[in-house]
N, C-alpha and C. Protein backbone atom coordinates (compact mmCIF):
# COMPACT_ATOMS: atom_id res chain seq x y z
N UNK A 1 10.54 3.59 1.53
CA UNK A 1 9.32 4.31 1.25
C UNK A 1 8.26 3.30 0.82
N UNK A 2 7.11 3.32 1.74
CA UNK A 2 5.72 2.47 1.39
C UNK A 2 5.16 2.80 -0.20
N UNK A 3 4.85 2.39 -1.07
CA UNK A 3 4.44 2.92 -2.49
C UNK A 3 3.05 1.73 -2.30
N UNK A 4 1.84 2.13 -1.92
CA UNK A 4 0.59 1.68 -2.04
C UNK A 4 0.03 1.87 -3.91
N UNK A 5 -0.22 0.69 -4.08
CA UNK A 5 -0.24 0.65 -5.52
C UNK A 5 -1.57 -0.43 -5.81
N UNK A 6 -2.30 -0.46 -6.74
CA UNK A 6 -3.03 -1.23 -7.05
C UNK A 6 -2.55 -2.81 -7.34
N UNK A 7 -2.67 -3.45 -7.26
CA UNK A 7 -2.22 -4.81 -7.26
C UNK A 7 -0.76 -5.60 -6.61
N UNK A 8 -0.10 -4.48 -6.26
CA UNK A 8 0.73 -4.81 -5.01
C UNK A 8 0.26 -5.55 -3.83
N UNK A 9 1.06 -6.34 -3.47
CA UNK A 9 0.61 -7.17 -2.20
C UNK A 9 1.09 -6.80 -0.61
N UNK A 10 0.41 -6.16 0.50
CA UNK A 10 0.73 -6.01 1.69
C UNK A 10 0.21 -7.27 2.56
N UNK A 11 0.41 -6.62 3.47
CA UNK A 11 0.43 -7.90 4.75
C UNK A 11 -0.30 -7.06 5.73
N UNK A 12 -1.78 -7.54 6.17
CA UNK A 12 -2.51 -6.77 7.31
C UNK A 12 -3.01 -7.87 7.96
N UNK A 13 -2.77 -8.04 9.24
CA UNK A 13 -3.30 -8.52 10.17
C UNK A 13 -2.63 -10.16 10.08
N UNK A 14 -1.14 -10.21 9.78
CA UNK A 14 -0.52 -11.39 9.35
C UNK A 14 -0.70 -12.24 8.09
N UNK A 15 -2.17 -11.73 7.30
CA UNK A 15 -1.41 -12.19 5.77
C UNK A 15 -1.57 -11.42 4.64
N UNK A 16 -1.16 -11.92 3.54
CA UNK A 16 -1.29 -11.18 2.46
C UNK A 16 -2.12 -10.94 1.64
N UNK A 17 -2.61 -9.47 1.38
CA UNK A 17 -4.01 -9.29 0.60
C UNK A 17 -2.77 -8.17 -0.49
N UNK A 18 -4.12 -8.45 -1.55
CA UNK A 18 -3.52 -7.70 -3.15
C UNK A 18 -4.57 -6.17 -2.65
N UNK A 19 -3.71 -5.07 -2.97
CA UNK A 19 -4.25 -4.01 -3.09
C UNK A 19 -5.60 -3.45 -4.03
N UNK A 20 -6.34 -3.47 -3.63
CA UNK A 20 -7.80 -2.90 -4.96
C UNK A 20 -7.75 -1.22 -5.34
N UNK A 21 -7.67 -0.80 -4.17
CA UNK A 21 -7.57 0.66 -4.45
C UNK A 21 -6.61 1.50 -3.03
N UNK A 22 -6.76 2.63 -3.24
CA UNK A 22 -6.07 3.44 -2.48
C UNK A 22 -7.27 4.82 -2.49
N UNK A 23 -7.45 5.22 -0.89
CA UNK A 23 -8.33 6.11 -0.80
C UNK A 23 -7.58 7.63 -0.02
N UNK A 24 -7.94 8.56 -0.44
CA UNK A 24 -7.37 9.88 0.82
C UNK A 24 -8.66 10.96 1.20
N UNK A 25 -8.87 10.97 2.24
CA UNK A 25 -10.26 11.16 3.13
C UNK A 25 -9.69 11.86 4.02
N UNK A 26 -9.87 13.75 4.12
CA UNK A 26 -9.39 14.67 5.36
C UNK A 26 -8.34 14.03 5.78
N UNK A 27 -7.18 14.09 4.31
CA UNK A 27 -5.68 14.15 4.59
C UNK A 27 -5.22 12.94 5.10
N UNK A 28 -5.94 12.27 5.12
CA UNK A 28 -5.19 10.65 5.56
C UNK A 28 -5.56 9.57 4.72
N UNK A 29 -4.61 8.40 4.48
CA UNK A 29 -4.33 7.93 3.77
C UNK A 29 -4.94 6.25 4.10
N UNK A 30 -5.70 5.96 3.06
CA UNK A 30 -6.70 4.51 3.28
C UNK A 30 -6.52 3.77 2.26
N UNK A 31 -6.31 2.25 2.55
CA UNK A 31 -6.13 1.21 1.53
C UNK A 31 -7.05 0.62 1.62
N UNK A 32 -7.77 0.25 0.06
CA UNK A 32 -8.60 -1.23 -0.03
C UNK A 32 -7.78 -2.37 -0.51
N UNK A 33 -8.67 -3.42 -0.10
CA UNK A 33 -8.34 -4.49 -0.23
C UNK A 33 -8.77 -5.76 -0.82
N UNK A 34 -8.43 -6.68 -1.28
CA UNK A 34 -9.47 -7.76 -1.90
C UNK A 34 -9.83 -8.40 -0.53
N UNK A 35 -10.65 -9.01 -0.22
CA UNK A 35 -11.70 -10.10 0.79
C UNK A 35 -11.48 -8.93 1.92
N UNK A 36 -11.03 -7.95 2.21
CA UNK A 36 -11.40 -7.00 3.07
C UNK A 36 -12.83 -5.97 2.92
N UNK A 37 -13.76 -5.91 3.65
CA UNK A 37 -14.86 -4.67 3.76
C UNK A 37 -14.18 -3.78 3.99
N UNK A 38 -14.29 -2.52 3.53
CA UNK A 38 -14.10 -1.34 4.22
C UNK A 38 -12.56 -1.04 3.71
N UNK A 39 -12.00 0.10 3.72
CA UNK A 39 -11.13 0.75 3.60
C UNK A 39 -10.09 0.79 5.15
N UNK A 40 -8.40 0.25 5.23
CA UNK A 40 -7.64 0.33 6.05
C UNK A 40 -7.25 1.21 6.02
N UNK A 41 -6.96 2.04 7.16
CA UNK A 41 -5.67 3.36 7.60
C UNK A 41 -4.64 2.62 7.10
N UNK A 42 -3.54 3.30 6.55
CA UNK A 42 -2.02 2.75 6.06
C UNK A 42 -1.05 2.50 7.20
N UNK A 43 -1.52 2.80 8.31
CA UNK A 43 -0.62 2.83 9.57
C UNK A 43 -0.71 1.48 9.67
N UNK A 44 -2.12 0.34 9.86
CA UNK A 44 -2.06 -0.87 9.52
C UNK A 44 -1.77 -1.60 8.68
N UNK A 45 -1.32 -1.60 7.75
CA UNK A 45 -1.15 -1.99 6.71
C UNK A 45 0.53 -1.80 6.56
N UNK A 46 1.21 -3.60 6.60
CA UNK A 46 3.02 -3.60 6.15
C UNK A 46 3.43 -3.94 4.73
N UNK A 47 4.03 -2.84 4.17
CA UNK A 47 4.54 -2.89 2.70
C UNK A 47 5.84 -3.33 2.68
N UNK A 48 6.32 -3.85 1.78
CA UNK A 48 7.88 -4.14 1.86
C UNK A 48 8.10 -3.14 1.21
N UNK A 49 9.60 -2.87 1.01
CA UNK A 49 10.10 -1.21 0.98
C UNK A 49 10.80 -1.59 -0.38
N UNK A 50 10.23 -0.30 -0.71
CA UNK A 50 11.01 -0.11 -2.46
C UNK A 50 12.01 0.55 -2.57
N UNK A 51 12.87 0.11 -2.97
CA UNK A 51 14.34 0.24 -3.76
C UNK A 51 13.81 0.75 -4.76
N UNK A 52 14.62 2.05 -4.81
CA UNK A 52 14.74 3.15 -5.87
C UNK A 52 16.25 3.46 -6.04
N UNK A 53 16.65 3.06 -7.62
CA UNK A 53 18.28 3.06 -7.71
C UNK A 53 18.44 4.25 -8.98
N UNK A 54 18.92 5.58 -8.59
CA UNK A 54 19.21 6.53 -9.73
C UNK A 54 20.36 6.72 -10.29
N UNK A 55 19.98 6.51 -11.37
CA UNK A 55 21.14 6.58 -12.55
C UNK A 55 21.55 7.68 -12.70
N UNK A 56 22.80 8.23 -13.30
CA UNK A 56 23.18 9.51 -14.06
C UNK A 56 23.49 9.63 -15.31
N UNK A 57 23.13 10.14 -15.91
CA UNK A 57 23.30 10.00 -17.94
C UNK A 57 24.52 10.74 -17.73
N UNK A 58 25.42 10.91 -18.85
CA UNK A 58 26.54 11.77 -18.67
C UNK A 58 26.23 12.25 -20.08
């Protein structure tokens, strides 16, 4: 699962930019970026995938 986060680092267009913000505009989903103009569709934009490990209390 992609988790777009503020200061997380993706990979668009072969390198790595730090996340600034996260936008949602008529249901679809847009990332900013540092040294990027403009807001990316998330379809461009590669996240490495988060590991989520759940515990059980007993």
């Amino acid at each position: 699962m992609a988790i777009y986060k503020r200061g997380a680092t993706v990979q668009y267009k072969g390198n790595n930019h730090t996340v600034t913000h996260v936008q949602i505009s008529k249901g679809n989903l847009f990332v900013g970026m540092q040294d990027i103009d403009g807001v990316i569709p998330h379809e461009k934009v590669s996240v490495p995938l988060t590991e989520f490990r759940l515990q059980l209390r007993n």
